[in-house]
PDB file of N, CA and C in Angstrom:
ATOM      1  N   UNK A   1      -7.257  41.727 -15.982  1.00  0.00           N
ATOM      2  CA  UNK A   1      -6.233  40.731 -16.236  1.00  0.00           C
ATOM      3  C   UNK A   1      -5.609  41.000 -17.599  1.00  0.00           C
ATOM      4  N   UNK A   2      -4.094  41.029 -17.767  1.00  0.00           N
ATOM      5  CA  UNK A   2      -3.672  41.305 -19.033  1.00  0.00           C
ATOM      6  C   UNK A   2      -3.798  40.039 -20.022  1.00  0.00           C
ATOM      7  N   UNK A   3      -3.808  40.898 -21.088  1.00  0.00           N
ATOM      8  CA  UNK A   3      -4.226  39.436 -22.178  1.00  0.00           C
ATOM      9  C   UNK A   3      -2.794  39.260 -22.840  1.00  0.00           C
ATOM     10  N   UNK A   4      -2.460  38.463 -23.813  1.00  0.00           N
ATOM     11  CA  UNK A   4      -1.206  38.271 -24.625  1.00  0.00           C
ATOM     12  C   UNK A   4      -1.789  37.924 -25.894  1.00  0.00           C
ATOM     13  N   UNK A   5      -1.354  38.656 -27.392  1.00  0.00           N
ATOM     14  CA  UNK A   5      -1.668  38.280 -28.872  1.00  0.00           C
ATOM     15  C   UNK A   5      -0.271  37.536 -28.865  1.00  0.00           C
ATOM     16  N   UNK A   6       0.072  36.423 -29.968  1.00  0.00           N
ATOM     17  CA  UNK A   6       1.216  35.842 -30.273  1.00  0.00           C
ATOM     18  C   UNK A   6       1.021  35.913 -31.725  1.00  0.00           C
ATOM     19  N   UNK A   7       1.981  36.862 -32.490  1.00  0.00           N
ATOM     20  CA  UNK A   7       2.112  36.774 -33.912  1.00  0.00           C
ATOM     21  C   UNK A   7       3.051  35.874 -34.360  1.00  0.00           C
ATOM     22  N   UNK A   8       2.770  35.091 -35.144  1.00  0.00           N
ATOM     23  CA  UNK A   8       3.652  34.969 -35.768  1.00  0.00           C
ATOM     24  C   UNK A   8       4.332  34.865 -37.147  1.00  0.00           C
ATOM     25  N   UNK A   9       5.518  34.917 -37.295  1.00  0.00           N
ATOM     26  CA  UNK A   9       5.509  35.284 -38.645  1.00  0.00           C
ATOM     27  C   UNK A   9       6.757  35.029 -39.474  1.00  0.00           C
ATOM     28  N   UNK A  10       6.763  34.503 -40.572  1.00  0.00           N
ATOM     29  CA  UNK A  10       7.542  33.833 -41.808  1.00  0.00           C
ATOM     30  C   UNK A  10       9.122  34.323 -42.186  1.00  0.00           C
ATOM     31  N   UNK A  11      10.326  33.951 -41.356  1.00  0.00           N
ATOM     32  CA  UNK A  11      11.614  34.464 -41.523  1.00  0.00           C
ATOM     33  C   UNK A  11      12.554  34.481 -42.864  1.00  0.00           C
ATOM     34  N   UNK A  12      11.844  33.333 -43.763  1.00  0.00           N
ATOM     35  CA  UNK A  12      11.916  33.247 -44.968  1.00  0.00           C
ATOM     36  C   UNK A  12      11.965  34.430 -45.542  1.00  0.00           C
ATOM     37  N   UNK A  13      10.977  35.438 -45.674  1.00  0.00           N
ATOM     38  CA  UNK A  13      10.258  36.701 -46.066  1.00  0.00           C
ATOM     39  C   UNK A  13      11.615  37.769 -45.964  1.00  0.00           C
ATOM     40  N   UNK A  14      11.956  38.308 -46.847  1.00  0.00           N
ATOM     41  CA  UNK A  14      12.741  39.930 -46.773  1.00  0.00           C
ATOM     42  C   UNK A  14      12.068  40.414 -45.821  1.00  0.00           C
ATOM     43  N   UNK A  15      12.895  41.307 -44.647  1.00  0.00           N
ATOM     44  CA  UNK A  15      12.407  42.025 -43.549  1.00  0.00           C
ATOM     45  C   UNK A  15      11.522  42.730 -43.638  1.00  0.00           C
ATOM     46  N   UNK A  16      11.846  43.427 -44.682  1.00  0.00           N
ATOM     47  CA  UNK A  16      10.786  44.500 -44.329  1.00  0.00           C
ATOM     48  C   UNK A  16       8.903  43.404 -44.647  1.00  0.00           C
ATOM     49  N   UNK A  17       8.897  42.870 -45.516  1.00  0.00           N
ATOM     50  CA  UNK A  17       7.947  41.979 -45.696  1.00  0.00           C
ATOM     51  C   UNK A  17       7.419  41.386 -44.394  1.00  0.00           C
ATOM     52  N   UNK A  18       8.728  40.940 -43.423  1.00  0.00           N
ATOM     53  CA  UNK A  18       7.893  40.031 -42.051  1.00  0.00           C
ATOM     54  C   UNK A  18       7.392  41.535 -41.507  1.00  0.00           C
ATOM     55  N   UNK A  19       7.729  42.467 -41.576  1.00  0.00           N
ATOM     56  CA  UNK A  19       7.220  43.476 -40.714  1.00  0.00           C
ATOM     57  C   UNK A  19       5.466  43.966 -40.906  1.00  0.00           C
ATOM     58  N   UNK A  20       5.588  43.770 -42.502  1.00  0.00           N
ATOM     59  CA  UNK A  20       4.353  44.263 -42.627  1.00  0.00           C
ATOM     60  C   UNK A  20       3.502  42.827 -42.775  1.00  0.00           C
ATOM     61  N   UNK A  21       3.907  41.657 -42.799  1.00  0.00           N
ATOM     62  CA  UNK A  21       2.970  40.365 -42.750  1.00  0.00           C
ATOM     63  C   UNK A  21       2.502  40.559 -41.243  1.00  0.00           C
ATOM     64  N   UNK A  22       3.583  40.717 -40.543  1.00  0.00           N
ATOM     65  CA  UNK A  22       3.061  40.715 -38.750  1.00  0.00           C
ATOM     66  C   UNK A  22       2.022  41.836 -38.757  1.00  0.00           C
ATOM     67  N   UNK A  23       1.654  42.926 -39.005  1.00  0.00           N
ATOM     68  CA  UNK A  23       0.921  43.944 -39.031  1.00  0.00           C
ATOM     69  C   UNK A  23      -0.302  43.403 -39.538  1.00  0.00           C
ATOM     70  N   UNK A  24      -0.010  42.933 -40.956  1.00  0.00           N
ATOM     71  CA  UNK A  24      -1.351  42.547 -41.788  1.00  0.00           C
ATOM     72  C   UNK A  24      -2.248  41.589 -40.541  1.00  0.00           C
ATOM     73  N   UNK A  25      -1.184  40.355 -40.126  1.00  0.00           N
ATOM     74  CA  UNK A  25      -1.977  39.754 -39.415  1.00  0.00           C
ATOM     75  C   UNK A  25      -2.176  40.284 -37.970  1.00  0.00           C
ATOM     76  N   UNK A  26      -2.296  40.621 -37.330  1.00  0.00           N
ATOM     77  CA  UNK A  26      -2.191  41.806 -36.247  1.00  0.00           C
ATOM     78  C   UNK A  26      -3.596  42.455 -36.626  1.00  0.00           C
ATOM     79  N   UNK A  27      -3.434  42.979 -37.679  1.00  0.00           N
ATOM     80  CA  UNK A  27      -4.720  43.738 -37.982  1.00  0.00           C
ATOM     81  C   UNK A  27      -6.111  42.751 -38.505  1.00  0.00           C
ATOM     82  N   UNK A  28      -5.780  41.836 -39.361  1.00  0.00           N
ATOM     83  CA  UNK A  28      -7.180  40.842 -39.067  1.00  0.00           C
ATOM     84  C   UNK A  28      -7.624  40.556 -38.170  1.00  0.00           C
ATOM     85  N   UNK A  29      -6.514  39.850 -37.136  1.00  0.00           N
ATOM     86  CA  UNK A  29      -7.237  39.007 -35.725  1.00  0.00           C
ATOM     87  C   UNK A  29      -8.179  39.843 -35.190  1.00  0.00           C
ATOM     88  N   UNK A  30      -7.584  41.730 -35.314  1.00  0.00           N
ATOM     89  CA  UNK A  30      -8.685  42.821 -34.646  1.00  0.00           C
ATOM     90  C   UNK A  30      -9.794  42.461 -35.276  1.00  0.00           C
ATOM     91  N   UNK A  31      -9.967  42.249 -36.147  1.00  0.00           N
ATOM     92  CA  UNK A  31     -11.711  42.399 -36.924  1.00  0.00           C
ATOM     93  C   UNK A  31     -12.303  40.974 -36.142  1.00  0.00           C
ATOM     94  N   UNK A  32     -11.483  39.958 -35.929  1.00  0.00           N
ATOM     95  CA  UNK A  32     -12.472  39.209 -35.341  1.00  0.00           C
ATOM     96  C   UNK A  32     -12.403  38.855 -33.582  1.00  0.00           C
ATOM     97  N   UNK A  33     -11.542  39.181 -32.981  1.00  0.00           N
ATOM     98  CA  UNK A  33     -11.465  39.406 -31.726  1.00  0.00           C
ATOM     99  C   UNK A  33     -11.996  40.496 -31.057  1.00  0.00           C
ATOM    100  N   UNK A  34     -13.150  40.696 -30.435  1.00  0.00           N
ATOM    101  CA  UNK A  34     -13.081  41.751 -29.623  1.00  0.00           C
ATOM    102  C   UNK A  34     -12.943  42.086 -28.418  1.00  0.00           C
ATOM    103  N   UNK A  35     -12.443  41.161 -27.965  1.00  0.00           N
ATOM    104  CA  UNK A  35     -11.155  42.129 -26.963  1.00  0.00           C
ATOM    105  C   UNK A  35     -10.116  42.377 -26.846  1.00  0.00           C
ATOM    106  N   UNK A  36      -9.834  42.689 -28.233  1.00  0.00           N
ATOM    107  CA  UNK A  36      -8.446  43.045 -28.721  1.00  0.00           C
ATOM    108  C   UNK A  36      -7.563  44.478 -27.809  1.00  0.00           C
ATOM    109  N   UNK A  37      -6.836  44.689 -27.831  1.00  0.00           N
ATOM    110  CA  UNK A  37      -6.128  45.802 -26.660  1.00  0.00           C
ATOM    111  C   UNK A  37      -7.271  47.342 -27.084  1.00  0.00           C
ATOM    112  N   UNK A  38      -7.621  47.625 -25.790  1.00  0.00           N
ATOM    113  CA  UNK A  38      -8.350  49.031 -25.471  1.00  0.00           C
ATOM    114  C   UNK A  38      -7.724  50.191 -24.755  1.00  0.00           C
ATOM    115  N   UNK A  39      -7.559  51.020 -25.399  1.00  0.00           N
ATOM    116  CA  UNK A  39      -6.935  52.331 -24.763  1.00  0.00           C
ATOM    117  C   UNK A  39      -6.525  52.006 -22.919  1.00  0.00           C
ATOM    118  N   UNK A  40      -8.037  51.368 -22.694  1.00  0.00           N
ATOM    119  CA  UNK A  40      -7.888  51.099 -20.782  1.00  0.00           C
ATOM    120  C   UNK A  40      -6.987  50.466 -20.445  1.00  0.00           C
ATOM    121  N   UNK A  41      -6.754  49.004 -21.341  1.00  0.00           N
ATOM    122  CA  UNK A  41      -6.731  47.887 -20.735  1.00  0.00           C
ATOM    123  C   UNK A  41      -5.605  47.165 -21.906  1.00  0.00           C
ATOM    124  N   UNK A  42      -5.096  47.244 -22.598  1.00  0.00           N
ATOM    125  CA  UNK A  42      -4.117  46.950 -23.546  1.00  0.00           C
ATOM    126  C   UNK A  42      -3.468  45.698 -23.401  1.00  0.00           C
ATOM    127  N   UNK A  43      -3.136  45.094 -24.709  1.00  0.00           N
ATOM    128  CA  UNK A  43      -2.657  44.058 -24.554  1.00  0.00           C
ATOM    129  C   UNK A  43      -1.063  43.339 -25.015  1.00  0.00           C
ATOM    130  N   UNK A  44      -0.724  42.773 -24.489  1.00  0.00           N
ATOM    131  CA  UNK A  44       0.651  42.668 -24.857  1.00  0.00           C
ATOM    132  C   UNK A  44       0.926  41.969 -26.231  1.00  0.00           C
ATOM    133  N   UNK A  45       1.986  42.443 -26.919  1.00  0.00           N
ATOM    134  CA  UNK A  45       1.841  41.404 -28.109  1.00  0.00           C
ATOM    135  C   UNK A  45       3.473  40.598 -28.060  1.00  0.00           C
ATOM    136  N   UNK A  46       3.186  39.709 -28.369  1.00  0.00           N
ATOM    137  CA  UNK A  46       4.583  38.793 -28.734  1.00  0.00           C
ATOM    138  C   UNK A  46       4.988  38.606 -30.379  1.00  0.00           C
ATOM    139  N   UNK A  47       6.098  39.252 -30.357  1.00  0.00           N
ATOM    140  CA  UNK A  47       6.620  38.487 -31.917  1.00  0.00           C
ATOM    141  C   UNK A  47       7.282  37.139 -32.258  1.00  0.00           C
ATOM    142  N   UNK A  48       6.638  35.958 -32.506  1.00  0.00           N
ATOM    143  CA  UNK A  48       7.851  35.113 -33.095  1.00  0.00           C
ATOM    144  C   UNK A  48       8.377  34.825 -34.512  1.00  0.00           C
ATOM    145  N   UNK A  49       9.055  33.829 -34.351  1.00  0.00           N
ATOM    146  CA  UNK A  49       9.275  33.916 -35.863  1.00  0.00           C
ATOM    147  C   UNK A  49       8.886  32.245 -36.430  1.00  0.00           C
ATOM    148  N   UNK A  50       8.281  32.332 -37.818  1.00  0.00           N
ATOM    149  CA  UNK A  50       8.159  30.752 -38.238  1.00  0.00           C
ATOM    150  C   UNK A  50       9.154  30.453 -39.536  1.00  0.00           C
ATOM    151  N   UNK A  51       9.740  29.821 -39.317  1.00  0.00           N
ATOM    152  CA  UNK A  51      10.720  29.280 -40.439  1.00  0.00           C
ATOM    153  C   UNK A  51      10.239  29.363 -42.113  1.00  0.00           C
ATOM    154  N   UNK A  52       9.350  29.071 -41.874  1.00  0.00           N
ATOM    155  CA  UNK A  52       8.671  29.149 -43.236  1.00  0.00           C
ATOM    156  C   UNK A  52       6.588  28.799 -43.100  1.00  0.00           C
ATOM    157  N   UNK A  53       6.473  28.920 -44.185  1.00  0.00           N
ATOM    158  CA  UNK A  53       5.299  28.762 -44.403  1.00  0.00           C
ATOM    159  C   UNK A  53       4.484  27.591 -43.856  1.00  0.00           C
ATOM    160  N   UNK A  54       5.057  26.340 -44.612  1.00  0.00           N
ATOM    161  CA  UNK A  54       4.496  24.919 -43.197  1.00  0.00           C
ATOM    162  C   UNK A  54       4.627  25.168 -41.703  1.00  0.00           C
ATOM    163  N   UNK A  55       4.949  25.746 -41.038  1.00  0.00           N
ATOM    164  CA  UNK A  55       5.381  26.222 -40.100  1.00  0.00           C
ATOM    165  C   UNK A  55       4.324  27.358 -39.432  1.00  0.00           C
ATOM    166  N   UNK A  56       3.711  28.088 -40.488  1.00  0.00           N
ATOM    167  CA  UNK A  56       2.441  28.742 -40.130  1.00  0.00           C
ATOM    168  C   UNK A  56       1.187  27.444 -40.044  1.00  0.00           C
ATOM    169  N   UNK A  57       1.221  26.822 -41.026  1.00  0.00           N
ATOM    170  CA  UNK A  57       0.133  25.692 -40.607  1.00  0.00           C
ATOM    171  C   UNK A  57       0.389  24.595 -40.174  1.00  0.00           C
ATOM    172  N   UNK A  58       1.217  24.388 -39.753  1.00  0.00           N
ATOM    173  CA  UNK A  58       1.407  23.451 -38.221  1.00  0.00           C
ATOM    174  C   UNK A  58       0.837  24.037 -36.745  1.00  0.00           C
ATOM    175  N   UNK A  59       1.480  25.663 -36.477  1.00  0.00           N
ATOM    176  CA  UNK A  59       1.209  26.451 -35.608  1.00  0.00           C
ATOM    177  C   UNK A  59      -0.473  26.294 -35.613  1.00  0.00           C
ATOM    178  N   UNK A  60      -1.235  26.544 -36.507  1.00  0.00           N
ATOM    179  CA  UNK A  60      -2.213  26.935 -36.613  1.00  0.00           C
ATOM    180  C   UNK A  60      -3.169  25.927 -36.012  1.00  0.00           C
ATOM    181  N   UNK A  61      -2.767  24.147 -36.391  1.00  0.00           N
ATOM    182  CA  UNK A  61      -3.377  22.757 -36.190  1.00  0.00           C
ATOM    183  C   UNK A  61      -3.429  23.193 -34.938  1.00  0.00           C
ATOM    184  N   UNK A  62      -2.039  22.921 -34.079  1.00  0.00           N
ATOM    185  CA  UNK A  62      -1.725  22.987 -32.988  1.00  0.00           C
ATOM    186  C   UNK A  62      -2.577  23.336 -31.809  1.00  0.00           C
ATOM    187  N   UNK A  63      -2.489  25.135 -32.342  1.00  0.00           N
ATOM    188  CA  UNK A  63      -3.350  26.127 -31.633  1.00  0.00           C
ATOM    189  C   UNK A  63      -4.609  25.675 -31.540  1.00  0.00           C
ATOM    190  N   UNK A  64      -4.849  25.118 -32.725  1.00  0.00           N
ATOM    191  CA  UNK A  64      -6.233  24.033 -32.742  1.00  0.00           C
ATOM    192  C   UNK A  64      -6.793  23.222 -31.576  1.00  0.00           C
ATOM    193  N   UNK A  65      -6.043  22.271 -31.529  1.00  0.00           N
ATOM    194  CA  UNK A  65      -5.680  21.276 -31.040  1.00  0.00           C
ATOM    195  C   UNK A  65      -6.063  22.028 -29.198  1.00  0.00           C
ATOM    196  N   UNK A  66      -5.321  23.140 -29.002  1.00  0.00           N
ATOM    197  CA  UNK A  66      -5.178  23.483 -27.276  1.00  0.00           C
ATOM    198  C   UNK A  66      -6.337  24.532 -27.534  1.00  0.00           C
ATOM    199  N   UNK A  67      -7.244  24.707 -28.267  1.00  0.00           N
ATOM    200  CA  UNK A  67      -8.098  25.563 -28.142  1.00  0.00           C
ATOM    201  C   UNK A  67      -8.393  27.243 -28.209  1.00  0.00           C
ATOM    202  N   UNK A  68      -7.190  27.532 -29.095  1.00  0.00           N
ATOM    203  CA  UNK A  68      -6.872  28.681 -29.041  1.00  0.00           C
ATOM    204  C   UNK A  68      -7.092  28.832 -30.391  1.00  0.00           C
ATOM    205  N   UNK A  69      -8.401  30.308 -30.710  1.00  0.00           N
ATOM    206  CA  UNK A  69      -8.145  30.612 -31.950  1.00  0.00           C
ATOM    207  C   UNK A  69      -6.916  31.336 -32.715  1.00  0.00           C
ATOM    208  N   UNK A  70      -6.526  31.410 -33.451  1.00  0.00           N
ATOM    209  CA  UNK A  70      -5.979  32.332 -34.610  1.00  0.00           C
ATOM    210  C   UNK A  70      -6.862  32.849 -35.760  1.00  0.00           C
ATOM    211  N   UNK A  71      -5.340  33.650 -36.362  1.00  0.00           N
ATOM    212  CA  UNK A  71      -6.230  34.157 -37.422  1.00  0.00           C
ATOM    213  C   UNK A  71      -4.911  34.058 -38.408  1.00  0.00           C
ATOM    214  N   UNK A  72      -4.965  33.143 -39.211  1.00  0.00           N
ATOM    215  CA  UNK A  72      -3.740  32.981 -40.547  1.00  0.00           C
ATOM    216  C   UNK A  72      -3.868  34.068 -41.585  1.00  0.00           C
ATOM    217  N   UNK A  73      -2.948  34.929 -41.859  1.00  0.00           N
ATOM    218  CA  UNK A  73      -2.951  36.078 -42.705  1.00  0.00           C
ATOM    219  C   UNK A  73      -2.104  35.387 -44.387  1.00  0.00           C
ATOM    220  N   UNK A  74      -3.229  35.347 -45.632  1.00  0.00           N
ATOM    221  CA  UNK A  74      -2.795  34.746 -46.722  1.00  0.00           C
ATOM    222  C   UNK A  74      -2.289  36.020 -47.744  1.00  0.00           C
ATOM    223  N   UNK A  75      -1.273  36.499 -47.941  1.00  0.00           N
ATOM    224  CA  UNK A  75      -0.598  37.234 -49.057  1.00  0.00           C
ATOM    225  C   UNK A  75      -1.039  36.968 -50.558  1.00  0.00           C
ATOM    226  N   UNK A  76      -2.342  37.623 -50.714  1.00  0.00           N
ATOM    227  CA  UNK A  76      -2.307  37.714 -52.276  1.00  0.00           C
ATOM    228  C   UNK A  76      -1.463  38.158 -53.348  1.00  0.00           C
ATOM    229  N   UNK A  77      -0.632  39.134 -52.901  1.00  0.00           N
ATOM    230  CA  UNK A  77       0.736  39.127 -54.073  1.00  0.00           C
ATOM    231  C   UNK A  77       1.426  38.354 -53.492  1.00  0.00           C
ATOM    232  N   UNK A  78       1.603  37.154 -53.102  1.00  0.00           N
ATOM    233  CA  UNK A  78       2.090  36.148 -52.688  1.00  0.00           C
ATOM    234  C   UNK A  78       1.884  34.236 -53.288  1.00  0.00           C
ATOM    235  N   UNK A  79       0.670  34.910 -53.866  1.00  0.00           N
ATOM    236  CA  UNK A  79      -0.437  33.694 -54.859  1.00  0.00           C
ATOM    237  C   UNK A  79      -0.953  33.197 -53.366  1.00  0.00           C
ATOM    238  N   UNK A  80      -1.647  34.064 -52.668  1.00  0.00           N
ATOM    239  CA  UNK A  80      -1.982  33.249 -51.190  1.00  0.00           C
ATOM    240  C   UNK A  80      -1.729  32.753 -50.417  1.00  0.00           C
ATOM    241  N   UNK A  81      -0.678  32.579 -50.449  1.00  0.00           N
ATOM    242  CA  UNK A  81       0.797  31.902 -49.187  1.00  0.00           C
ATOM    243  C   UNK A  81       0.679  32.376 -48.012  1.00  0.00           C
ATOM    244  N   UNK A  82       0.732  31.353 -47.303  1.00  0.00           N
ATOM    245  CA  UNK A  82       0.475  32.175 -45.783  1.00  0.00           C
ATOM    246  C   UNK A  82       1.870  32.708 -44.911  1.00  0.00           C
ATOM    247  N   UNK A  83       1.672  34.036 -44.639  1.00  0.00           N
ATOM    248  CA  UNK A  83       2.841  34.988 -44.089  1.00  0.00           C
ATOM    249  C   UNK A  83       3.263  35.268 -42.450  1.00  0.00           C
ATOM    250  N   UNK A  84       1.470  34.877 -42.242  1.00  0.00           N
ATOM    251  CA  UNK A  84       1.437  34.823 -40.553  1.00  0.00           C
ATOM    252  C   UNK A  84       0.528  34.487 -39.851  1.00  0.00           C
ATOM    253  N   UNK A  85       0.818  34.541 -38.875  1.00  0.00           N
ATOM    254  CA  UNK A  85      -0.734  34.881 -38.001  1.00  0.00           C
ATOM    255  C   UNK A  85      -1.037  35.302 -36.398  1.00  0.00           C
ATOM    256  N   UNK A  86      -2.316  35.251 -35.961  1.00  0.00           N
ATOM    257  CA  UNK A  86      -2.058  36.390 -34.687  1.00  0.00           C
ATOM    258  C   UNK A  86      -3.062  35.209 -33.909  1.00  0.00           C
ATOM    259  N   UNK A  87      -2.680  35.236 -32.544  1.00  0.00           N
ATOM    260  CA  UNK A  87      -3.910  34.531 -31.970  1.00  0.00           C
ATOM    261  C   UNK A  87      -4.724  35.596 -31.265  1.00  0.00           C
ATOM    262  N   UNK A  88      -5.709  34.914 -30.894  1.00  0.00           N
ATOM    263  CA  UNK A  88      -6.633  35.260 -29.957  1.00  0.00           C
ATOM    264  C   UNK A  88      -5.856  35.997 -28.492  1.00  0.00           C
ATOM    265  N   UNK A  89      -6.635  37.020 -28.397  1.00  0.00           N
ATOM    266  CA  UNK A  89      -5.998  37.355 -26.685  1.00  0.00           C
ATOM    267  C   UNK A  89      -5.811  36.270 -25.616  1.00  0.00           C
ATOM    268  N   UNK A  90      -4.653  35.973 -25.376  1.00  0.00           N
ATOM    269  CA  UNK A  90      -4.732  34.498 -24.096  1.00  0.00           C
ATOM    270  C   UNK A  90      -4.678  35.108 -23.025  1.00  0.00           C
ATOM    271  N   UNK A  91      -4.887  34.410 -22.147  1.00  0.00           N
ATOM    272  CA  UNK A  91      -4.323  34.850 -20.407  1.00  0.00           C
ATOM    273  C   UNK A  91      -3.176  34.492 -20.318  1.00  0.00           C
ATOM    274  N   UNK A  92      -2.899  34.301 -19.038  1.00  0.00           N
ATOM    275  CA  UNK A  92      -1.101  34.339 -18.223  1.00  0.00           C
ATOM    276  C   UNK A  92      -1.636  32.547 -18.046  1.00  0.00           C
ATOM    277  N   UNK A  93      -3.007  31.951 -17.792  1.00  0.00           N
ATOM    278  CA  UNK A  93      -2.432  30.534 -17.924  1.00  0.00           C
ATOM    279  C   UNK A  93      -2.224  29.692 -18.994  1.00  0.00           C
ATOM    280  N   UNK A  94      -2.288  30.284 -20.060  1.00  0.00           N
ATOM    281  CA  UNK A  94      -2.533  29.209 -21.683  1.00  0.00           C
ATOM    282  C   UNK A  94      -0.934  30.099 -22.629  1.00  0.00           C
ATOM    283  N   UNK A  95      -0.110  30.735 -21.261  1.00  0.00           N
ATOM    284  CA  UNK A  95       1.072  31.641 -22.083  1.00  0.00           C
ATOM    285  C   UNK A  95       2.278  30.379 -22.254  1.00  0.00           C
ATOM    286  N   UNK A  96       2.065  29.374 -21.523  1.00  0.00           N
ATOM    287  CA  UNK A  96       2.928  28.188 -21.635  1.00  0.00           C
ATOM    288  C   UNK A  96       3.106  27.412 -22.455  1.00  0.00           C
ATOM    289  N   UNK A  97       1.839  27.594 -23.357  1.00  0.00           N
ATOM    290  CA  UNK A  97       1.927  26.584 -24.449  1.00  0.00           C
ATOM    291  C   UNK A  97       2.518  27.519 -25.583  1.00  0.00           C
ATOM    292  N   UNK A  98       2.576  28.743 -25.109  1.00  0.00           N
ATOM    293  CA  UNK A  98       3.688  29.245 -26.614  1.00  0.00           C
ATOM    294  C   UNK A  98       4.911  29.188 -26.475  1.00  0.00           C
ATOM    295  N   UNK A  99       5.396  28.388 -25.244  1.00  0.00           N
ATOM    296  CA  UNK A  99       7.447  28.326 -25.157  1.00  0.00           C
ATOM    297  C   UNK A  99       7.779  27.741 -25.974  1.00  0.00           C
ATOM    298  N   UNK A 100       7.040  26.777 -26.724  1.00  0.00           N
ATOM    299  CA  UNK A 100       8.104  26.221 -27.896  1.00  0.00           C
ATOM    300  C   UNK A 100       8.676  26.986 -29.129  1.00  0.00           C
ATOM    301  N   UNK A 101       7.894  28.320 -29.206  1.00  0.00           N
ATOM    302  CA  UNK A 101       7.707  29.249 -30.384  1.00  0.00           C
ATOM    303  C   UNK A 101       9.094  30.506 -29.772  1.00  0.00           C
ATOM    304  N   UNK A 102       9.941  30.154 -30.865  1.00  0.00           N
ATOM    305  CA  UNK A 102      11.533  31.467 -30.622  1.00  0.00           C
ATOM    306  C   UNK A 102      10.617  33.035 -30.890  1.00  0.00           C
ATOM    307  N   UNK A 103      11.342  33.795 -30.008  1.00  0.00           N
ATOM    308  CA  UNK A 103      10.841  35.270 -29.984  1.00  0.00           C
ATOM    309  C   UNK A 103      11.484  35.328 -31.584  1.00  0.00           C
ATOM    310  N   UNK A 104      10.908  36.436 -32.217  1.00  0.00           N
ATOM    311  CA  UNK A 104      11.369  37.266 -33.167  1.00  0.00           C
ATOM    312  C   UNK A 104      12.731  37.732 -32.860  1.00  0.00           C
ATOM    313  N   UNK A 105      13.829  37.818 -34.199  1.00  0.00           N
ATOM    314  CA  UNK A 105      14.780  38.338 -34.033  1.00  0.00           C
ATOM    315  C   UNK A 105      15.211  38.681 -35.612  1.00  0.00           C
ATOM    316  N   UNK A 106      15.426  40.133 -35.593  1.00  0.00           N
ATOM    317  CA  UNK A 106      15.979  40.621 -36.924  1.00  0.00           C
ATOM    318  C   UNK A 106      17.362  40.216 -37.088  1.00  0.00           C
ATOM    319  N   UNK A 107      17.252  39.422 -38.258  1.00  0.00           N
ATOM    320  CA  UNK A 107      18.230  38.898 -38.805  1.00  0.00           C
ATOM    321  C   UNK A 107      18.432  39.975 -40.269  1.00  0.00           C
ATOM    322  N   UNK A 108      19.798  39.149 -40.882  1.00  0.00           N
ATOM    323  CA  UNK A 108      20.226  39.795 -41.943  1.00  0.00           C
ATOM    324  C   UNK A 108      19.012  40.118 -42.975  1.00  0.00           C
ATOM    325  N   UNK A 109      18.788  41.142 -43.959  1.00  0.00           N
ATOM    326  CA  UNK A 109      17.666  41.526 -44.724  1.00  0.00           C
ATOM    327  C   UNK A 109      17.884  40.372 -46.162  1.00  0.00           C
ATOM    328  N   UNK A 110      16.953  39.425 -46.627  1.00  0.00           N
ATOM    329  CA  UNK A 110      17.044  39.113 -47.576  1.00  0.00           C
ATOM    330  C   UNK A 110      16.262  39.595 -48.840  1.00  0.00           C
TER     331      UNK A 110
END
């Protein structure tokens, strides 16, 4: 069964910055998920975007709330600000509760 990661991540941020916040967090959730995508069996990832920083920890309650872990990625040259985050691998039935969340879209570079 395919799984789905949902990143998401801080539009506030100069581009190239959301690119590598989505990565950073992308790459934590691996250390604590393990069934993160396998050569066999791979997993899909979704990009969205969060307006800003409250916006990562609202997402995060939320995800709470429906039982889905994450993993919030905090930017130390940032003074710890949170930049993103990745959830847990979901299935195709818990993919509904991420419609409220806009896909990623590169906008102008600030």
């Amino acid at each position: 069964m395919r799984k789905y990661n949902y990143v998401l991540v801080r539009k506030d941020l100069p581009l190239a910055q959301q690119l590598v916040q989505a990565a950073h967090a992308t790459y934590e959730a691996g250390a604590h998920y393990e069934s993160f995508p396998s050569l066999s069996n791979h997993n899909y990832l979704i990009l969205c975007e969060a307006p800003d920083e409250a916006f990562i920890w609202k997402a995060e309650h939320w995800l709470k709330r429906y039982g889905v872990a994450c993993t919030v990625f905090r930017e130390p040259d940032r003074d710890n600000e949170a930049t993103a985050l990745c959830t847990e691998p979901v299935s195709r039935n818990k993919r509904r509760i991420f419609s409220r969340w806009k896909l990623w879209e590169k906008g102008g570079d600030k």
